[in-house]
N, C-alpha and C. Protein backbone atom coordinates (compact mmCIF):
# COMPACT_ATOMS: atom_id res chain seq x y z
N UNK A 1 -27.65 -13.75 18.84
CA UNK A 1 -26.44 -13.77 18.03
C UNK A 1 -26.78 -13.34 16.61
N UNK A 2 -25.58 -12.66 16.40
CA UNK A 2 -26.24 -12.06 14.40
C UNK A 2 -25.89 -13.29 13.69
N UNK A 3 -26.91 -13.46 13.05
CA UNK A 3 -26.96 -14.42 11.35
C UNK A 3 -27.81 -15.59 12.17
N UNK A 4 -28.18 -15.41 13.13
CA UNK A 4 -29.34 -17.19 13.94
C UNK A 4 -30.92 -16.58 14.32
N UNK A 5 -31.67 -17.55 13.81
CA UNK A 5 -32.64 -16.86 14.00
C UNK A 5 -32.87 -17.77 14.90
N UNK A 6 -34.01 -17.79 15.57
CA UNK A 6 -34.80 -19.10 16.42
C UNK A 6 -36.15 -19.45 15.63
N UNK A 7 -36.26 -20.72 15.96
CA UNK A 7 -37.37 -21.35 15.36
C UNK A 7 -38.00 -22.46 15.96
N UNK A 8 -39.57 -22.27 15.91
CA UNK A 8 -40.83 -22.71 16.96
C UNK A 8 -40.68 -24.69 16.45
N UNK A 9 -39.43 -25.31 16.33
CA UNK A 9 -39.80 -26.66 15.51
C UNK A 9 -41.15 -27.43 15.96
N UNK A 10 -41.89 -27.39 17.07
CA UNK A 10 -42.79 -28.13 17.34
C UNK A 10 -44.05 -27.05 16.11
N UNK A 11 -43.99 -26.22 16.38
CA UNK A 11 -45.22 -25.26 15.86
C UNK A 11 -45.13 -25.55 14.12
N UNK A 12 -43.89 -25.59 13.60
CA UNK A 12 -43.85 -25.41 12.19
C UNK A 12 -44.51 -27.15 11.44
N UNK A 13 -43.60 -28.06 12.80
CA UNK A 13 -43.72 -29.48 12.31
C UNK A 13 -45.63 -29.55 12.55
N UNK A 14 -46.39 -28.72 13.04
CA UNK A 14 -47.64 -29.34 13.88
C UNK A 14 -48.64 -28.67 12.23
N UNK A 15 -47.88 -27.16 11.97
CA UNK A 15 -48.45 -26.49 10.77
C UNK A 15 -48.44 -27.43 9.51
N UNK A 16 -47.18 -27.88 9.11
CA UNK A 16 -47.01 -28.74 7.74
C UNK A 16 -47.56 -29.84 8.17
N UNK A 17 -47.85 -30.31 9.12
CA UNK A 17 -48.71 -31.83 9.34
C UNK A 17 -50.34 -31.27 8.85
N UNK A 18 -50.72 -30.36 8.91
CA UNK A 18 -52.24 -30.00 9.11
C UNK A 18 -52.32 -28.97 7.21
N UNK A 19 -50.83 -28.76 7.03
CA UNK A 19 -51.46 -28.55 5.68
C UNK A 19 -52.60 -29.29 4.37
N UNK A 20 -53.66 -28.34 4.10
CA UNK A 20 -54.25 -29.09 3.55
C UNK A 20 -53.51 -29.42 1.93
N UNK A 21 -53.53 -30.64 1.09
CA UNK A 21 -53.13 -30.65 0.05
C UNK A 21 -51.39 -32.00 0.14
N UNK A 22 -51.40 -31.77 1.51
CA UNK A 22 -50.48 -32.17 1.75
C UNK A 22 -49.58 -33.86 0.43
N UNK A 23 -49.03 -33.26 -0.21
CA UNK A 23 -48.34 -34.49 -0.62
C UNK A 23 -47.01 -35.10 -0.63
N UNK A 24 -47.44 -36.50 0.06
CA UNK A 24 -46.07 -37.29 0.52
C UNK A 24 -44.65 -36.83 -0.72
N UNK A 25 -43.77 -37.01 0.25
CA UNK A 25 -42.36 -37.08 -0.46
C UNK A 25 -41.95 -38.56 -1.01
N UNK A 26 -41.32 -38.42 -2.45
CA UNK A 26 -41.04 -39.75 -3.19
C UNK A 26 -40.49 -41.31 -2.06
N UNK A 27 -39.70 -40.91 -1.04
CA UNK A 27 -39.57 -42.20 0.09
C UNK A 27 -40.83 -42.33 0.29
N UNK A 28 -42.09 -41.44 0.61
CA UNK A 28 -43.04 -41.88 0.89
C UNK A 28 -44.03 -43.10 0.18
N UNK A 29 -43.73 -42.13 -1.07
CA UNK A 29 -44.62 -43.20 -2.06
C UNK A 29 -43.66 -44.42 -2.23
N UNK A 30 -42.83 -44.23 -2.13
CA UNK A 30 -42.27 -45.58 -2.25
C UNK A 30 -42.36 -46.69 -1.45
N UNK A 31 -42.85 -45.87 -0.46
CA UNK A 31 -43.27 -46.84 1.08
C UNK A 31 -44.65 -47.41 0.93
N UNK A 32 -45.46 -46.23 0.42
CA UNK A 32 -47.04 -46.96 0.14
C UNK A 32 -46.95 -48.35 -0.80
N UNK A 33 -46.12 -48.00 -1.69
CA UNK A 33 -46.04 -49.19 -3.18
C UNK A 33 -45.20 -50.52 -2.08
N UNK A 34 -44.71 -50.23 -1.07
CA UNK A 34 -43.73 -51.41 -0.66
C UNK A 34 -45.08 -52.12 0.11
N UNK A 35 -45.73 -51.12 0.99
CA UNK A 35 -46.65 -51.64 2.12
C UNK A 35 -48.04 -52.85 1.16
N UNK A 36 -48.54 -51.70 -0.08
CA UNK A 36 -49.48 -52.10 -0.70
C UNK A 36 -48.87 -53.98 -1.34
N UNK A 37 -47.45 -53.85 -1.72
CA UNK A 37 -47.05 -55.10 -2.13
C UNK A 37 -46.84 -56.08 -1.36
N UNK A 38 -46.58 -55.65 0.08
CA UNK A 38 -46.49 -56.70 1.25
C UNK A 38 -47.95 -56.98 1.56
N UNK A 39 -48.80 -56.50 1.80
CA UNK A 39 -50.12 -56.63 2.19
C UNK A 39 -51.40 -57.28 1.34
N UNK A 40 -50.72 -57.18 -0.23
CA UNK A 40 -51.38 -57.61 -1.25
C UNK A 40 -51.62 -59.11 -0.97
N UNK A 41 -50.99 -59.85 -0.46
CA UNK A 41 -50.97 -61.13 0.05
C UNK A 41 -51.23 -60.89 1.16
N UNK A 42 -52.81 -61.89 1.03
CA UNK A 42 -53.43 -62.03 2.17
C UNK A 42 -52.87 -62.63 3.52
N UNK A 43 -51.84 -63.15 3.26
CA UNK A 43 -51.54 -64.28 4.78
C UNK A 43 -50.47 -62.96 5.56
N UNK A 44 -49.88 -61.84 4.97
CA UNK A 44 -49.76 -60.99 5.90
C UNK A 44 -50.10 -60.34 6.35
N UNK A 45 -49.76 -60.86 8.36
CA UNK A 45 -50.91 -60.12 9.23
C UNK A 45 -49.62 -58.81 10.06
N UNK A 46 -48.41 -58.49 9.68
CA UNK A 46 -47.81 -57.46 9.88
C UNK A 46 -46.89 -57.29 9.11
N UNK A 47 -46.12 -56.06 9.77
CA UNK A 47 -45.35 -55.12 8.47
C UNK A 47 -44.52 -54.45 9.09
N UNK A 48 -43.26 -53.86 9.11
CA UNK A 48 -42.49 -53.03 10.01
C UNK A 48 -42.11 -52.13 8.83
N UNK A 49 -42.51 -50.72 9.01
CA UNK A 49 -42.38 -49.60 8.36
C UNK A 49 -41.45 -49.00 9.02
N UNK A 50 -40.10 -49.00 8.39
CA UNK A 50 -38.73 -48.34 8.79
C UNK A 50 -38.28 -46.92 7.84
N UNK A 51 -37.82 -45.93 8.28
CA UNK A 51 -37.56 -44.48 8.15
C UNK A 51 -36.74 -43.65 8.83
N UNK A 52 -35.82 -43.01 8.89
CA UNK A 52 -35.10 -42.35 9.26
C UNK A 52 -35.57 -41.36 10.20
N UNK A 53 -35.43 -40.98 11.48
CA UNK A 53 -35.90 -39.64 12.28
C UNK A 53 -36.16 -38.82 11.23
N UNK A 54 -37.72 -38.16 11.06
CA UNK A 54 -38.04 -37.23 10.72
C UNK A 54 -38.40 -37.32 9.11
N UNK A 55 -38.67 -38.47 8.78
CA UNK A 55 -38.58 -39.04 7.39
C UNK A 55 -40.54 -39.10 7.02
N UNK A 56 -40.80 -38.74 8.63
CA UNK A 56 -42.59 -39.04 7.86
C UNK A 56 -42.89 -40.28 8.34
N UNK A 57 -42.57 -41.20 9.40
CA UNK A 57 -43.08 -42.18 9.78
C UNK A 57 -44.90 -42.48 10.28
N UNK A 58 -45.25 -41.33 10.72
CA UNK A 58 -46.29 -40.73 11.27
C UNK A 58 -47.05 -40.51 10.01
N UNK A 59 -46.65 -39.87 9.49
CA UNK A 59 -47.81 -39.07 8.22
C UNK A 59 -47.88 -40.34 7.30
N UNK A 60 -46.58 -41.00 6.87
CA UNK A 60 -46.98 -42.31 6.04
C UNK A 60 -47.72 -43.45 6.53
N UNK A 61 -47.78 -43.90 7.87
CA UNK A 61 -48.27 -44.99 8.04
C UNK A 61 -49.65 -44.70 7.80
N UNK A 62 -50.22 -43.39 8.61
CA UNK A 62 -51.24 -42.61 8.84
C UNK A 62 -52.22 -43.63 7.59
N UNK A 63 -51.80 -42.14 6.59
CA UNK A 63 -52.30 -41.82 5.52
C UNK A 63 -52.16 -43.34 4.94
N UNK A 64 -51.44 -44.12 4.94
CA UNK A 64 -51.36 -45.61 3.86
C UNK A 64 -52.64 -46.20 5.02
N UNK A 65 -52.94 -46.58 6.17
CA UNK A 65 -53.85 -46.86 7.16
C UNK A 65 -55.30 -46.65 6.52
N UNK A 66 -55.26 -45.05 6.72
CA UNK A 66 -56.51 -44.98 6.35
C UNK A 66 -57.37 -45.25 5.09
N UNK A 67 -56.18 -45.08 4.27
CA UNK A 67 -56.72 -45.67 2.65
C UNK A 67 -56.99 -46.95 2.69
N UNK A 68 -56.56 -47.89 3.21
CA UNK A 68 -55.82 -49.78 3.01
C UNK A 68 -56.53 -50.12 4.44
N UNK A 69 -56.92 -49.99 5.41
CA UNK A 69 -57.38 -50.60 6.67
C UNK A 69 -58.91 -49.99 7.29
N UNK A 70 -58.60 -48.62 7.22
CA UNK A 70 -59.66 -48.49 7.81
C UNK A 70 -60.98 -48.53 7.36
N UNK A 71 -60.64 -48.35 5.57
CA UNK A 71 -62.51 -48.47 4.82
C UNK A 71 -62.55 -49.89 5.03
N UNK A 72 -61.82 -51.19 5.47
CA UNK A 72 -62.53 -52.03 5.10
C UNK A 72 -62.77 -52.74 6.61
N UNK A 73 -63.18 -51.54 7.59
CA UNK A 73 -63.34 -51.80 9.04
C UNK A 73 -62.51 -52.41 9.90
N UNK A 74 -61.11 -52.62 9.75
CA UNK A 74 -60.17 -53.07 10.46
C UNK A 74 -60.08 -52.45 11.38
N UNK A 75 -59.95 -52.62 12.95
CA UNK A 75 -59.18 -51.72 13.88
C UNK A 75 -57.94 -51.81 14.15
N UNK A 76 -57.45 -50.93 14.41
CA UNK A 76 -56.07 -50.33 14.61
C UNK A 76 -55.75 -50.27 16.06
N UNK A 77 -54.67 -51.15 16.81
CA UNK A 77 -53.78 -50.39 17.78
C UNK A 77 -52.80 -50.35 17.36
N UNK A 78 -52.35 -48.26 17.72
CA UNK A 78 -51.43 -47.95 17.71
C UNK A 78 -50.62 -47.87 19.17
N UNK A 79 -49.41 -48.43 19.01
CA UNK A 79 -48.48 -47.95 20.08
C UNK A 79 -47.69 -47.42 20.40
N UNK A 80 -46.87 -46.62 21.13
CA UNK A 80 -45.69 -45.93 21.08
C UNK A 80 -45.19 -45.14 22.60
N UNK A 81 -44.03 -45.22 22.73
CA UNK A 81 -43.23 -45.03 23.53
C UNK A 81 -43.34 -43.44 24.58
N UNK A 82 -44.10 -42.78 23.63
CA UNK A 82 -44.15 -41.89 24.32
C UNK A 82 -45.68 -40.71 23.95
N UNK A 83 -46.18 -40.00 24.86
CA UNK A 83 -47.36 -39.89 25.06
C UNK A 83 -47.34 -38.37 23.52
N UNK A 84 -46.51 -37.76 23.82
CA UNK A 84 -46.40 -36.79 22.63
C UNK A 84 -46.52 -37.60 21.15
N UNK A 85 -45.92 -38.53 20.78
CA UNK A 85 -45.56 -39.52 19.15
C UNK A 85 -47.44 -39.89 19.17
N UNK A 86 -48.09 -40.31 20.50
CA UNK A 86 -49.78 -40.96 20.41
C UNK A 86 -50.52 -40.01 20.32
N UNK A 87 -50.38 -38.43 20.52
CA UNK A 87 -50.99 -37.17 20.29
C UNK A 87 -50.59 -36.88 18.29
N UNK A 88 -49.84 -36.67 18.23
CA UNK A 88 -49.38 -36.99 16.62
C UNK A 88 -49.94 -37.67 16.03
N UNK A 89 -49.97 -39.03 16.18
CA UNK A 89 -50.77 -40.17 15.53
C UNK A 89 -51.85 -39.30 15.19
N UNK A 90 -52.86 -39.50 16.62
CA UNK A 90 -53.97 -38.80 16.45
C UNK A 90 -54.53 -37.91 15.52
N UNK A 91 -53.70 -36.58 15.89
CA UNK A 91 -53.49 -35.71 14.88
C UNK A 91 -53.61 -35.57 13.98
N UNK A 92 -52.71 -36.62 12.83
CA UNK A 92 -52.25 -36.58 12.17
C UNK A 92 -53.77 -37.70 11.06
N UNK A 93 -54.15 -38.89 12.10
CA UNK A 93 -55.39 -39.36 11.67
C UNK A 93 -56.88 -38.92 11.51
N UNK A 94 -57.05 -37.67 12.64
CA UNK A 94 -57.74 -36.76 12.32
C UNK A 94 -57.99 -36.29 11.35
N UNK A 95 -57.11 -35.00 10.84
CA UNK A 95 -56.78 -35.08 9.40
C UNK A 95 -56.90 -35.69 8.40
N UNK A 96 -56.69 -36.77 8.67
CA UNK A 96 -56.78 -37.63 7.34
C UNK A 96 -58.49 -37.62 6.67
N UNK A 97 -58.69 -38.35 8.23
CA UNK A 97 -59.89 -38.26 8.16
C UNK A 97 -61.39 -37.48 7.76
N UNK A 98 -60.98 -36.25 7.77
CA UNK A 98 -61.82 -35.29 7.68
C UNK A 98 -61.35 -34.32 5.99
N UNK A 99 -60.47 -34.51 5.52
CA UNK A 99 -59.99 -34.31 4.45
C UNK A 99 -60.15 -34.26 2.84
N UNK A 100 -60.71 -34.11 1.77
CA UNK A 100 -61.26 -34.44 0.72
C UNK A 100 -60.36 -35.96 -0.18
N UNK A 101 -61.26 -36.71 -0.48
CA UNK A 101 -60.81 -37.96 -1.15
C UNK A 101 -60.03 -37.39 -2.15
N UNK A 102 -60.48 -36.36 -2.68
CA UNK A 102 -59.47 -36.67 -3.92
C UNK A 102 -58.13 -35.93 -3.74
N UNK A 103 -57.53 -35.30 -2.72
CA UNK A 103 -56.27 -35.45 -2.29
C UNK A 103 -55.84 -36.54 -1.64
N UNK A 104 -56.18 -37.56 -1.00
CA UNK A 104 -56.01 -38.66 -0.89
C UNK A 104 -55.64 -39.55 -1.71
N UNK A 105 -56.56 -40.03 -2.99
CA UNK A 105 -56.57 -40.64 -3.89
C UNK A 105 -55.80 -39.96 -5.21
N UNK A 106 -55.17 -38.99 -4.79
CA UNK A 106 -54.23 -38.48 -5.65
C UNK A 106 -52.71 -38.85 -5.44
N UNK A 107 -52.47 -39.57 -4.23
CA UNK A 107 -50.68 -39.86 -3.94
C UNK A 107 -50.98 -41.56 -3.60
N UNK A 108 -52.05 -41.79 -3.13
CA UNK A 108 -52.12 -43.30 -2.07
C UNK A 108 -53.26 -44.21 -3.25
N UNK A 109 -52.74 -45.42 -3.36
CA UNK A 109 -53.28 -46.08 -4.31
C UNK A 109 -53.80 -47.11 -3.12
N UNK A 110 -55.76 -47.58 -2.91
CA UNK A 110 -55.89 -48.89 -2.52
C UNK A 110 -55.30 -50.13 -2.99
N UNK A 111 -54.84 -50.60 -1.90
CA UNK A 111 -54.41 -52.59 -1.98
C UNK A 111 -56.41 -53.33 -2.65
């Protein structure tokens, strides 16, 4: 049809997940500052991180995780409903992982 293009959404969403440099959108940070303030107190042992479809649920928990849990050897189960959202995770922790600190430590503040 003239004036529609088509577009690869899995391919573009898989590209901007793996951009390097990547920095969260302001809901995001606002989510790190909420998580870091719930967690700052020690007697909480969970947290329900709520977001709109497509809001970054994935990339924020991720990225707040690996800064806040994983340097101080915590393990993580993640769960989820469906086998594509646990490939993402992955993904998306990969990344993190392998990534330079100081894009990290440029959006995500340690608890």
């Amino acid at each position: 049809m003239p004036g529609y293009i088509s577009l690869d959404l899995d391919s573009r969403r898989e590209k901007e997940a793996l951009t390097p440099g990547k920095q969260p959108f302001p809901h995001q940070l606002e989510a790190f500052e909420a998580l870091n303030k719930t967690f700052k107190d020690k007697s909480a042992k969970s947290g329900l991180l709520v977001l709109p479809t497509g809001a970054g649920k994935t990339f924020t928990s991720v990225r707040w995780l690996c800064t806040n849990v994983l340097p101080k050897n915590i393990k993580i189960v993640w769960l989820a409903q469906a086998f594509h959202l646990l490939d993402q995770a992955a993904m998306v922790a990969e990344f993190e992982k392998h990534k330079p600190s100081t894009i990290l430590g440029s959006s995500v503040k340690s608890i």
